[in-house]
PDB file of N, CA and C in Angstrom:
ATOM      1  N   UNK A   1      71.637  82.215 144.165  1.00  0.00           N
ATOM      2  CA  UNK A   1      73.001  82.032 143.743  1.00  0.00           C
ATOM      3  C   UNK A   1      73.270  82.840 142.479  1.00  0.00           C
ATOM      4  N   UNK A   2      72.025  82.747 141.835  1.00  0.00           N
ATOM      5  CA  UNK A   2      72.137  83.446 140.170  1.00  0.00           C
ATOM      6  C   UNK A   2      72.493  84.973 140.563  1.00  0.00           C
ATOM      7  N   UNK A   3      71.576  85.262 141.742  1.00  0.00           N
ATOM      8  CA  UNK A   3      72.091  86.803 141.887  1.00  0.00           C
ATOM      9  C   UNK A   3      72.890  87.678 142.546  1.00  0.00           C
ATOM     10  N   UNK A   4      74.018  86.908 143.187  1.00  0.00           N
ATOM     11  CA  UNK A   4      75.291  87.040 143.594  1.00  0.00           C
ATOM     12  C   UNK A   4      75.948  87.087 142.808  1.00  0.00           C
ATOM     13  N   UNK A   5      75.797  85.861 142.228  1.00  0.00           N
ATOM     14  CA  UNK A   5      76.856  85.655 141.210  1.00  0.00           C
ATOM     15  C   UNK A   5      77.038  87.382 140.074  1.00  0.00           C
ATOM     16  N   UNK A   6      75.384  87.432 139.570  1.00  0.00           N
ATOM     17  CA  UNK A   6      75.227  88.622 138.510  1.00  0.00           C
ATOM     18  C   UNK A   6      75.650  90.002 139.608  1.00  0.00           C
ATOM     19  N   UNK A   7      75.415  90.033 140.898  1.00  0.00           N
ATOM     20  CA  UNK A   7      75.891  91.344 141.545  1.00  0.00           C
ATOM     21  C   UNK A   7      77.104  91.586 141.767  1.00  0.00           C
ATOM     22  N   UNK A   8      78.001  90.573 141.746  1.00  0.00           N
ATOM     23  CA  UNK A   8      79.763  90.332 141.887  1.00  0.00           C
ATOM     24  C   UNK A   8      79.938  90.516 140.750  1.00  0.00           C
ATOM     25  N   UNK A   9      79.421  90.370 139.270  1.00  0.00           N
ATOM     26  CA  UNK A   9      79.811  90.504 138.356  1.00  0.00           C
ATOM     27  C   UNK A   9      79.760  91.937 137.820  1.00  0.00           C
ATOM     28  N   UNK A  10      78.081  92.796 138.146  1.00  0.00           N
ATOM     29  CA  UNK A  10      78.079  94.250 137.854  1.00  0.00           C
ATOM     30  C   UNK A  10      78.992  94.893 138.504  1.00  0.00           C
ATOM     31  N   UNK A  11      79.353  94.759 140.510  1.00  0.00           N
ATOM     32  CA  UNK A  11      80.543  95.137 140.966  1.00  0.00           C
ATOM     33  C   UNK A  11      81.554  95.351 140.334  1.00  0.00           C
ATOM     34  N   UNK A  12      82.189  94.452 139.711  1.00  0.00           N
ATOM     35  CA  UNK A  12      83.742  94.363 139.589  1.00  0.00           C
ATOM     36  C   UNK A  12      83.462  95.032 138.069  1.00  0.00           C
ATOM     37  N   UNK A  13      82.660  94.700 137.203  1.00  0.00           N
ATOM     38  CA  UNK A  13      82.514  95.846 135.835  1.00  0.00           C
ATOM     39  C   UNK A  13      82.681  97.065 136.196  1.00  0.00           C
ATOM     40  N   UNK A  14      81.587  97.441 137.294  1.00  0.00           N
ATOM     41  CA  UNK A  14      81.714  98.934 137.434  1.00  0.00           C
ATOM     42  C   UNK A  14      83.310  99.376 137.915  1.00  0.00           C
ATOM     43  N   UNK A  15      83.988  98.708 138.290  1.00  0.00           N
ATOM     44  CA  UNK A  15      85.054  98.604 139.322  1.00  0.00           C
ATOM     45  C   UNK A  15      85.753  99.189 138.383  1.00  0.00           C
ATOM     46  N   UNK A  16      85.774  98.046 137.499  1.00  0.00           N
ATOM     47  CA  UNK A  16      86.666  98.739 136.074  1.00  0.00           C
ATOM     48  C   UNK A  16      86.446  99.127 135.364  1.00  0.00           C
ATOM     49  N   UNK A  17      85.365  99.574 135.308  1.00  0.00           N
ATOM     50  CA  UNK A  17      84.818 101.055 134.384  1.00  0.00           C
ATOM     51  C   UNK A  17      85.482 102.346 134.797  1.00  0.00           C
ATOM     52  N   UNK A  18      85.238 102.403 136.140  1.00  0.00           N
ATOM     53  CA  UNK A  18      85.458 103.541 137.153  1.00  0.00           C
ATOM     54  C   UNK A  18      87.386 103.912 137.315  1.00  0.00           C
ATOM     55  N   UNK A  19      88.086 102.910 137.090  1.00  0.00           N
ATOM     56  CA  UNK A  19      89.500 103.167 137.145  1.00  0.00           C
ATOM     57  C   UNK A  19      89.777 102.727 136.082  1.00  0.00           C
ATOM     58  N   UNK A  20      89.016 102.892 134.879  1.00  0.00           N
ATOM     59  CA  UNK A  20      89.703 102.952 133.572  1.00  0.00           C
ATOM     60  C   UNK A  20      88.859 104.377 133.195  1.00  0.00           C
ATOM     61  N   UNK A  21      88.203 105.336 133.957  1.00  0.00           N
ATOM     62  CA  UNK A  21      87.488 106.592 133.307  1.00  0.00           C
ATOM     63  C   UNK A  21      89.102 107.222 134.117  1.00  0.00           C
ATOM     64  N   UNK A  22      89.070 106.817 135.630  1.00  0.00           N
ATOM     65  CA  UNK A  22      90.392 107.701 136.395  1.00  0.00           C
ATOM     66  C   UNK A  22      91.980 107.737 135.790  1.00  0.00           C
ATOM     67  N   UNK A  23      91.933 106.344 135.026  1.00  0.00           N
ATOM     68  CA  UNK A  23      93.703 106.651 134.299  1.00  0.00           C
ATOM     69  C   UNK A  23      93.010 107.010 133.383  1.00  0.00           C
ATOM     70  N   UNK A  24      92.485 107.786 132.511  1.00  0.00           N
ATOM     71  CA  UNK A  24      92.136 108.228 130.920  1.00  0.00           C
ATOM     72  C   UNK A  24      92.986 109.325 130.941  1.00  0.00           C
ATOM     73  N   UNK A  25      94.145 109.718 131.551  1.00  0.00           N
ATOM     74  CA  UNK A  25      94.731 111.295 131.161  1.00  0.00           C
ATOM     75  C   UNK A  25      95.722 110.525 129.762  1.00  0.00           C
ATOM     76  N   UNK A  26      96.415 111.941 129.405  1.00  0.00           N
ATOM     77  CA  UNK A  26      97.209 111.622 128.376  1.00  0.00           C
ATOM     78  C   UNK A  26      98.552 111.282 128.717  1.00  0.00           C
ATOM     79  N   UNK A  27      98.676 109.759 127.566  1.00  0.00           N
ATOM     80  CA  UNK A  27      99.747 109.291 128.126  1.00  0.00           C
ATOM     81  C   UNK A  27     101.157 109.932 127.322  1.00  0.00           C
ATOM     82  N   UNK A  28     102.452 109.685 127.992  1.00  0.00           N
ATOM     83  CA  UNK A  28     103.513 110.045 127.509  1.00  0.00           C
ATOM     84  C   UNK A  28     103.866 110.049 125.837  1.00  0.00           C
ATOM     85  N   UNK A  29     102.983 109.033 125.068  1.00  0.00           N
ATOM     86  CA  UNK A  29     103.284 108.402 123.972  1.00  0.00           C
ATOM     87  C   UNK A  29     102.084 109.694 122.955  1.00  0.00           C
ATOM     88  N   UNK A  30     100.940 109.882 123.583  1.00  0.00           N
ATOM     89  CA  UNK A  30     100.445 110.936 122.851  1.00  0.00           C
ATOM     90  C   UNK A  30     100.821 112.229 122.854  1.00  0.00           C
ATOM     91  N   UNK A  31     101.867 112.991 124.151  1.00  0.00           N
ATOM     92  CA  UNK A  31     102.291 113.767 124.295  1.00  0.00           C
ATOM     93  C   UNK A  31     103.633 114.034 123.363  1.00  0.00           C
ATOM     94  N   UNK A  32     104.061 112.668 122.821  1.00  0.00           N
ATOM     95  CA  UNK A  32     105.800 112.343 122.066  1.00  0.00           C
ATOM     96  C   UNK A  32     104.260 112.934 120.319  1.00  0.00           C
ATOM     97  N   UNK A  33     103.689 111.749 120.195  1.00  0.00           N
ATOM     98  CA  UNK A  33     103.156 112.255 119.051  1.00  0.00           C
ATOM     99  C   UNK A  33     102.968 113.353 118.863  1.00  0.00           C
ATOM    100  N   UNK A  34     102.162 114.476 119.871  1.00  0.00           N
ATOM    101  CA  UNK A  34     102.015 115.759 119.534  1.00  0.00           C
ATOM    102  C   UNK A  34     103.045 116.807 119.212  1.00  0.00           C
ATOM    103  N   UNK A  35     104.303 116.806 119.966  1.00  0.00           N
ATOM    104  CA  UNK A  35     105.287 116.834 119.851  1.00  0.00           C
ATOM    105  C   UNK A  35     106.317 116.567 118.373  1.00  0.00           C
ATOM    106  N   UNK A  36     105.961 115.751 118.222  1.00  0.00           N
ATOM    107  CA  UNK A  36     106.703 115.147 116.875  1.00  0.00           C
ATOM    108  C   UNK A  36     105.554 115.792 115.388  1.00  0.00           C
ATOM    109  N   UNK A  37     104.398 115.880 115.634  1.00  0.00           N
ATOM    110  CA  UNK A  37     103.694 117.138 114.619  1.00  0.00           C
ATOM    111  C   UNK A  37     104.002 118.268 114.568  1.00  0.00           C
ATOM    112  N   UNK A  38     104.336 118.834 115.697  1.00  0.00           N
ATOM    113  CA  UNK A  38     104.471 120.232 115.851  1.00  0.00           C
ATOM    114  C   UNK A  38     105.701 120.538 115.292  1.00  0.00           C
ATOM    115  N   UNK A  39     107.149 119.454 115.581  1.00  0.00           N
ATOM    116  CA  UNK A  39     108.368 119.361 115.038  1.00  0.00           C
ATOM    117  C   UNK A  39     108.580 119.374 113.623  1.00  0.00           C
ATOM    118  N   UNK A  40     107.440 118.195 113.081  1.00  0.00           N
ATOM    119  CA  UNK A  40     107.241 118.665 111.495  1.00  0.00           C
ATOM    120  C   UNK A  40     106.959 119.585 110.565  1.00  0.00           C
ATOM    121  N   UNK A  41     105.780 120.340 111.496  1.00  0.00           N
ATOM    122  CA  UNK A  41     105.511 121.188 110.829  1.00  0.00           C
ATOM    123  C   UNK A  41     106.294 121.933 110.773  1.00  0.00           C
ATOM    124  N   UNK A  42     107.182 122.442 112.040  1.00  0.00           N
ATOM    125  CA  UNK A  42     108.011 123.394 111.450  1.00  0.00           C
ATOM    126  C   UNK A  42     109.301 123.361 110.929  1.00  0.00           C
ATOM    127  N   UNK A  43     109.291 121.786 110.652  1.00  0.00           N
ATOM    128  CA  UNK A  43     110.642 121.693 109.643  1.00  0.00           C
ATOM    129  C   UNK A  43     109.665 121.728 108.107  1.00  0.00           C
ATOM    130  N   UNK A  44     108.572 121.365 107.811  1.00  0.00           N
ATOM    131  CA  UNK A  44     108.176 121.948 106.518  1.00  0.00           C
ATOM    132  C   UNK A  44     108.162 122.982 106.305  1.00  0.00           C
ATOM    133  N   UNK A  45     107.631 123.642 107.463  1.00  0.00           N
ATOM    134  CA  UNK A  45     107.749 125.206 106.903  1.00  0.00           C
ATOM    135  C   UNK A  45     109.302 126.014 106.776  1.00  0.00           C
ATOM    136  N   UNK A  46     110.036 125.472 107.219  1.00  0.00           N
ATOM    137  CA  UNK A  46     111.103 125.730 106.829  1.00  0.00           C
ATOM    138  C   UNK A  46     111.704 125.196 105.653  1.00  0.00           C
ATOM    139  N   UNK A  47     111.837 124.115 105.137  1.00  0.00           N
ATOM    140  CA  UNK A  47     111.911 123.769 103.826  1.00  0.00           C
ATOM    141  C   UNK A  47     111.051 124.146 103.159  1.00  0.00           C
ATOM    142  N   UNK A  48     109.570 124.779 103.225  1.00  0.00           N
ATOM    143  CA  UNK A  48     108.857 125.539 101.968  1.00  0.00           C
ATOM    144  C   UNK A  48     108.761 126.521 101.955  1.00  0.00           C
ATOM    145  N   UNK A  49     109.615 127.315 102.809  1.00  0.00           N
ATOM    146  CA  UNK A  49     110.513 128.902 102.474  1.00  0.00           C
ATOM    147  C   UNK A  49     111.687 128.977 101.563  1.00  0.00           C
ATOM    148  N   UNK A  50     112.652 127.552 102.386  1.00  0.00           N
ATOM    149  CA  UNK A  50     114.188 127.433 101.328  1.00  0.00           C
ATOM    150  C   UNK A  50     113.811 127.183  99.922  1.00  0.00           C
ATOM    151  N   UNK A  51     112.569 126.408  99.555  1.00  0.00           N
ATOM    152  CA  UNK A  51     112.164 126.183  98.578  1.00  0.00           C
ATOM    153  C   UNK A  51     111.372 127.004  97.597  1.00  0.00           C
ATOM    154  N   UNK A  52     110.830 127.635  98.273  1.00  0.00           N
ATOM    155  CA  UNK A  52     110.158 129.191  97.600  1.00  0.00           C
ATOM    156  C   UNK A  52     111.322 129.731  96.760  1.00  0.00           C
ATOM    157  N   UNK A  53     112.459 130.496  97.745  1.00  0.00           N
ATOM    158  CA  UNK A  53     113.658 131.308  97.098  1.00  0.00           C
ATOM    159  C   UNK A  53     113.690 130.258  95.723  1.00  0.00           C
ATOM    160  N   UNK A  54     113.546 129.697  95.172  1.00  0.00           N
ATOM    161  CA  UNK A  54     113.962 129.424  94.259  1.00  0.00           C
ATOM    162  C   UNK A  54     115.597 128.679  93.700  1.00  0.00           C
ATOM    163  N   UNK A  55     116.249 128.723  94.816  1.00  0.00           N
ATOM    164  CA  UNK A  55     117.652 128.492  94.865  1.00  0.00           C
ATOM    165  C   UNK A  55     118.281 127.040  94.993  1.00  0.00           C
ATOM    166  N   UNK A  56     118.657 126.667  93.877  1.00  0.00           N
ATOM    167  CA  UNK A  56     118.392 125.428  93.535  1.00  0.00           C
ATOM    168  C   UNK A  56     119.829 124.852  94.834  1.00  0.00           C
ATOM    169  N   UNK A  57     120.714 125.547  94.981  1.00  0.00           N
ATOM    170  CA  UNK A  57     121.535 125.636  96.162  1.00  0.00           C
ATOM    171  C   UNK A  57     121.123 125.187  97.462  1.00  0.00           C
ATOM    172  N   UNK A  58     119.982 125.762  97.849  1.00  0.00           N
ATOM    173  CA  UNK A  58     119.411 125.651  99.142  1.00  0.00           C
ATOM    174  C   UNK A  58     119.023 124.100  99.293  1.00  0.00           C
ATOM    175  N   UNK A  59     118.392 123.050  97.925  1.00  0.00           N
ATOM    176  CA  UNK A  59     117.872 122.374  98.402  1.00  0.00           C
ATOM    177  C   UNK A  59     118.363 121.471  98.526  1.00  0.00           C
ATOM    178  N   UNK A  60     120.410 121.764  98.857  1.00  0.00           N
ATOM    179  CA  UNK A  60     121.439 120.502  99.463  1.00  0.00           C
ATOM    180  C   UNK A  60     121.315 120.664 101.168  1.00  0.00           C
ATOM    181  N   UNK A  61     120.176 121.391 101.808  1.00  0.00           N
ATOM    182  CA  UNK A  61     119.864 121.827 103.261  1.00  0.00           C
ATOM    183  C   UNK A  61     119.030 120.468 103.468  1.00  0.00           C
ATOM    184  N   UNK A  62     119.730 119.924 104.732  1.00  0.00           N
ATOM    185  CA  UNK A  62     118.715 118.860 105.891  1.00  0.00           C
ATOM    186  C   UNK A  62     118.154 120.267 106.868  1.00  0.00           C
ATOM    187  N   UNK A  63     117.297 120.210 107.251  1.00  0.00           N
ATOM    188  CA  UNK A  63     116.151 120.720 108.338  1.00  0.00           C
ATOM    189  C   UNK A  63     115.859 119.765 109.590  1.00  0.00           C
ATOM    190  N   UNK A  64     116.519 119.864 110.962  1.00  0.00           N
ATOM    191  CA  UNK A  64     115.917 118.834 111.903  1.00  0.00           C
ATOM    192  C   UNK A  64     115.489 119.760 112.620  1.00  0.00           C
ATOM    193  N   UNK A  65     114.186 119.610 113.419  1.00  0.00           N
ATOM    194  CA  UNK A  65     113.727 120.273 114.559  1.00  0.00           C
ATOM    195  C   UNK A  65     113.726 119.826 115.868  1.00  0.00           C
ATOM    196  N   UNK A  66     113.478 120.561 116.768  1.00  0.00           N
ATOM    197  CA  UNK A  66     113.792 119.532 118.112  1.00  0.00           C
ATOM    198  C   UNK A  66     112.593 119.994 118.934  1.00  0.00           C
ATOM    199  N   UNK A  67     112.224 119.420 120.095  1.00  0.00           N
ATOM    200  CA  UNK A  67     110.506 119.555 120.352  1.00  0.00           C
ATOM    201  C   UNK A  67     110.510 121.283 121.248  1.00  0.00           C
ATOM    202  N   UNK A  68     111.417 121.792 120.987  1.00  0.00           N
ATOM    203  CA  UNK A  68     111.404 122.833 121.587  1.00  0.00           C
ATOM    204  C   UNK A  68     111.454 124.146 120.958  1.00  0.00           C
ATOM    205  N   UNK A  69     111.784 123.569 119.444  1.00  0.00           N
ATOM    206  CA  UNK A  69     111.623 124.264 118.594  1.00  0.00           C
ATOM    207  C   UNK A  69     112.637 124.898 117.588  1.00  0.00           C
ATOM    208  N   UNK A  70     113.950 124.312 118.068  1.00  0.00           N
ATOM    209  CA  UNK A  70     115.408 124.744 117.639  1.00  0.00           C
ATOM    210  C   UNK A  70     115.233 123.837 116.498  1.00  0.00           C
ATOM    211  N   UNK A  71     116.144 125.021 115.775  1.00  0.00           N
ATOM    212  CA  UNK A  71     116.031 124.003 114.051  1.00  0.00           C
ATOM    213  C   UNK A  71     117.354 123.986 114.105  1.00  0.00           C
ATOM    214  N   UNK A  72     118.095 122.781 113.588  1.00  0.00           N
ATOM    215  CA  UNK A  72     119.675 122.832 113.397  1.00  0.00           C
ATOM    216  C   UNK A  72     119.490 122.603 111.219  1.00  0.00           C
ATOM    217  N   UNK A  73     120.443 123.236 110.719  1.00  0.00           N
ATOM    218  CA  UNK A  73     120.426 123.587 109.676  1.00  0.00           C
ATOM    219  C   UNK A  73     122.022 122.748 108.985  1.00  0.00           C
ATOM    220  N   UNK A  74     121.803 121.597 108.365  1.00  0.00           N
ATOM    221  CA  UNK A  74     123.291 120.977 107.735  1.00  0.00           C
ATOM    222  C   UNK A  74     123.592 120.468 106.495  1.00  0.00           C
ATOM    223  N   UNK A  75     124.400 120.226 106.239  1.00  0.00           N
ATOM    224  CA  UNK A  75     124.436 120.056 104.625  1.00  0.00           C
ATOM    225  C   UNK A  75     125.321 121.104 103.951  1.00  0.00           C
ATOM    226  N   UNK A  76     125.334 121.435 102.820  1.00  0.00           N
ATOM    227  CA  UNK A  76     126.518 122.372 101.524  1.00  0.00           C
ATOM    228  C   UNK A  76     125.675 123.353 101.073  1.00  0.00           C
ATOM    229  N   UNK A  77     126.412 124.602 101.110  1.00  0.00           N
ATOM    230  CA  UNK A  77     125.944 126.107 100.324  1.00  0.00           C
ATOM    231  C   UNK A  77     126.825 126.642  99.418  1.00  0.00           C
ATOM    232  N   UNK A  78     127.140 126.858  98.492  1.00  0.00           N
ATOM    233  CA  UNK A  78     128.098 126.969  97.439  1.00  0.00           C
ATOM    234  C   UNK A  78     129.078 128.739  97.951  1.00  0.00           C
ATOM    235  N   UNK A  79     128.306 129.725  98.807  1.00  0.00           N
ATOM    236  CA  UNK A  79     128.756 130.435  99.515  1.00  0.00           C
ATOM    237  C   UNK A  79     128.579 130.881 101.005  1.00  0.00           C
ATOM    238  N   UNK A  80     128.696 131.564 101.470  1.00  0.00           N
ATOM    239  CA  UNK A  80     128.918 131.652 102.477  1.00  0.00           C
ATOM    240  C   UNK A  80     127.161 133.309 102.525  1.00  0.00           C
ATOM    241  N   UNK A  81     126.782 134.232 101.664  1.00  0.00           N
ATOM    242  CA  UNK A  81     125.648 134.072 101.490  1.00  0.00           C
ATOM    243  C   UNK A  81     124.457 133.588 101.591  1.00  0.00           C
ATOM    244  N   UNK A  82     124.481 132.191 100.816  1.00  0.00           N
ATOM    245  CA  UNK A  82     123.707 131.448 100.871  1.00  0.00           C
ATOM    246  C   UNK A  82     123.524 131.086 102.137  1.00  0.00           C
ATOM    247  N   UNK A  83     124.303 130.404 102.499  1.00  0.00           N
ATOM    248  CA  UNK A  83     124.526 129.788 104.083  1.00  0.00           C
ATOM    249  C   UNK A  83     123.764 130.852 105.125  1.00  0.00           C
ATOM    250  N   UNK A  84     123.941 132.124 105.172  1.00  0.00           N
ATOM    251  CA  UNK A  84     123.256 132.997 105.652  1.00  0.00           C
ATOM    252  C   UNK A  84     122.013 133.261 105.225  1.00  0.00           C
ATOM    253  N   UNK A  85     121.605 133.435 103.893  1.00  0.00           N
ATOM    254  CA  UNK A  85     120.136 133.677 103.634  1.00  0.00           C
ATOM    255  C   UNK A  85     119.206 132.417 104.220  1.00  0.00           C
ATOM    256  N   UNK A  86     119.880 130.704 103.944  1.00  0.00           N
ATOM    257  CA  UNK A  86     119.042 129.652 104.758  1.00  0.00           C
ATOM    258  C   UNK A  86     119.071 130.056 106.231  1.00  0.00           C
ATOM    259  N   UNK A  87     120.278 130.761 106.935  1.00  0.00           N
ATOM    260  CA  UNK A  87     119.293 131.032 108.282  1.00  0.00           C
ATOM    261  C   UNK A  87     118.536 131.942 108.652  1.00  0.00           C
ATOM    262  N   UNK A  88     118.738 132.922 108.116  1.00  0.00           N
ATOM    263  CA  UNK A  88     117.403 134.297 108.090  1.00  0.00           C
ATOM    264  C   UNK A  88     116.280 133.762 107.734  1.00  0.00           C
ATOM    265  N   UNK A  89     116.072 132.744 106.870  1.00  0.00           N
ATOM    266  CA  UNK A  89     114.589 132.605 106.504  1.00  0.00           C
ATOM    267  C   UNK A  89     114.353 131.428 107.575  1.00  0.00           C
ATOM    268  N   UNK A  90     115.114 130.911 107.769  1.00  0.00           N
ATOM    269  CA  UNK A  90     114.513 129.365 109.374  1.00  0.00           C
ATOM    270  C   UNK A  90     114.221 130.611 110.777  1.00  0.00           C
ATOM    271  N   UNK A  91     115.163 131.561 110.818  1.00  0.00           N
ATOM    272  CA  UNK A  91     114.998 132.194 111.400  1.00  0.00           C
ATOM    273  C   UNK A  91     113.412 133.291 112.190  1.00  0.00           C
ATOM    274  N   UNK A  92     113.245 133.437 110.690  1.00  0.00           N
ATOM    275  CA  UNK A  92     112.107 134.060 110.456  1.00  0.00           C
ATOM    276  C   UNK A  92     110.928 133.068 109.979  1.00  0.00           C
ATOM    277  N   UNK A  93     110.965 131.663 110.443  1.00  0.00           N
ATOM    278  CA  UNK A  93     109.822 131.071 110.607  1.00  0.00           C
ATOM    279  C   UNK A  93     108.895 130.796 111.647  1.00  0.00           C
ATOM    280  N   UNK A  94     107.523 130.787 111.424  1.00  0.00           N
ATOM    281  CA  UNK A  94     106.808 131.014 113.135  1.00  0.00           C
ATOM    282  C   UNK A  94     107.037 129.234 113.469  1.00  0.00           C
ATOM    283  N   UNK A  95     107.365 129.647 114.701  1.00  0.00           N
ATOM    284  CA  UNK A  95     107.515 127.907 115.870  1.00  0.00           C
ATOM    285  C   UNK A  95     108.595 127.719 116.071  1.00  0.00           C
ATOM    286  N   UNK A  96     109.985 128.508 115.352  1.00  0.00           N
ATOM    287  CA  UNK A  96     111.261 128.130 115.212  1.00  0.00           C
ATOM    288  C   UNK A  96     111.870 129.353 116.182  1.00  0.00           C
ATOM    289  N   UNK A  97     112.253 128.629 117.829  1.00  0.00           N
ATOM    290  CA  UNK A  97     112.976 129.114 118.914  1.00  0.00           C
ATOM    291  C   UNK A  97     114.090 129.895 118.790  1.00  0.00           C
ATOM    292  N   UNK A  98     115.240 129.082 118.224  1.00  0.00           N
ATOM    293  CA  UNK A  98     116.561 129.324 117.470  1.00  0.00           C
ATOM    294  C   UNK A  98     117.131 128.514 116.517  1.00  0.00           C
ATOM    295  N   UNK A  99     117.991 129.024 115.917  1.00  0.00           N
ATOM    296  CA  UNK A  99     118.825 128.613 114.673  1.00  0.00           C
ATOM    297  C   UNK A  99     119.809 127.741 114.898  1.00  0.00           C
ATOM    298  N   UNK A 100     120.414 126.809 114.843  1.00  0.00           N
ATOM    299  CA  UNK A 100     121.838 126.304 114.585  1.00  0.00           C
ATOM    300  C   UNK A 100     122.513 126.212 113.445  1.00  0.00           C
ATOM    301  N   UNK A 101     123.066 127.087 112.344  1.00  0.00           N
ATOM    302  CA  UNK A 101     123.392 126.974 111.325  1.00  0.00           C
ATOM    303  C   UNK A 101     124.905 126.295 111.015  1.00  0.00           C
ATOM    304  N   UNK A 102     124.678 124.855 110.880  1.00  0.00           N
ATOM    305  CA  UNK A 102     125.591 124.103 110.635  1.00  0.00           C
ATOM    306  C   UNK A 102     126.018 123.806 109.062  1.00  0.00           C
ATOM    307  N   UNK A 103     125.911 125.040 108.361  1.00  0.00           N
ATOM    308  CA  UNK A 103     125.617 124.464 107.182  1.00  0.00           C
ATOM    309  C   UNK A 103     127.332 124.853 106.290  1.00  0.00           C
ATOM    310  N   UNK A 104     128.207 124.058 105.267  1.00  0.00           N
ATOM    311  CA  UNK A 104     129.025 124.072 105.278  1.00  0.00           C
ATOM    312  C   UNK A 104     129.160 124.773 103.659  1.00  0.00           C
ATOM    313  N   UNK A 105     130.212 125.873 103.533  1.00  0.00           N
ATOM    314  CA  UNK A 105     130.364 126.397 102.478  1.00  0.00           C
ATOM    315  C   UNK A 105     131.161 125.878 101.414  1.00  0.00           C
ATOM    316  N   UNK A 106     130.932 125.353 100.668  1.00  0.00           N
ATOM    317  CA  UNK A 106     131.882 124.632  99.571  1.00  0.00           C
ATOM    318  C   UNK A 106     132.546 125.050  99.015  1.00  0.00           C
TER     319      UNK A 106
END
């Protein structure tokens, strides 16, 4: 009896050993995380370009990224310059698809 019992028991372990090795792919939620790093990074690197220039102007700029890589650019630039130099440099950042320069001239 003892060793039925212990062979029904290694069975059904292995059982679920074996279809918990087969779902191990990656789930949707680690794919959103990876996603959402990659998004960061390249909204830092875009704010530590605007921030380089030195332009104390630039740093009324929000930076959002989207997982595809589009940066939308919003917030106040005191000209219409400015407003252009923040998208040449998002522009010219590596990971960043396209620009949306929403940014408003005061």
């Amino acid at each position: 009896m003892k060793t039925l019992l212990l062979s029904a028991t290694v069975a059904l372990g292995s059982a679920f050993a074996l279809s918990a090795i087969a779902a191990d792919t990656p789930s949707e939620d680690a794919a959103t995380v990876g996603t959402y790093v990659k998004n960061s990074a390249i909204t830092t690197k875009v704010k530590t370009k605007l921030a380089a220039k030195h332009l104390s102007t630039l740093t009324k700029i929000q930076v959002d990224t989207d997982k595809n890589g589009v940066v939308w650019l919003s917030g106040t630039a005191p000209t219409k310059d400015a407003k252009d130099l923040a998208g040449m440099i998002t522009k010219d950042t590596d990971g960043v698809t396209a620009v949306h320069n929403n940014i408003v001239v005061e």
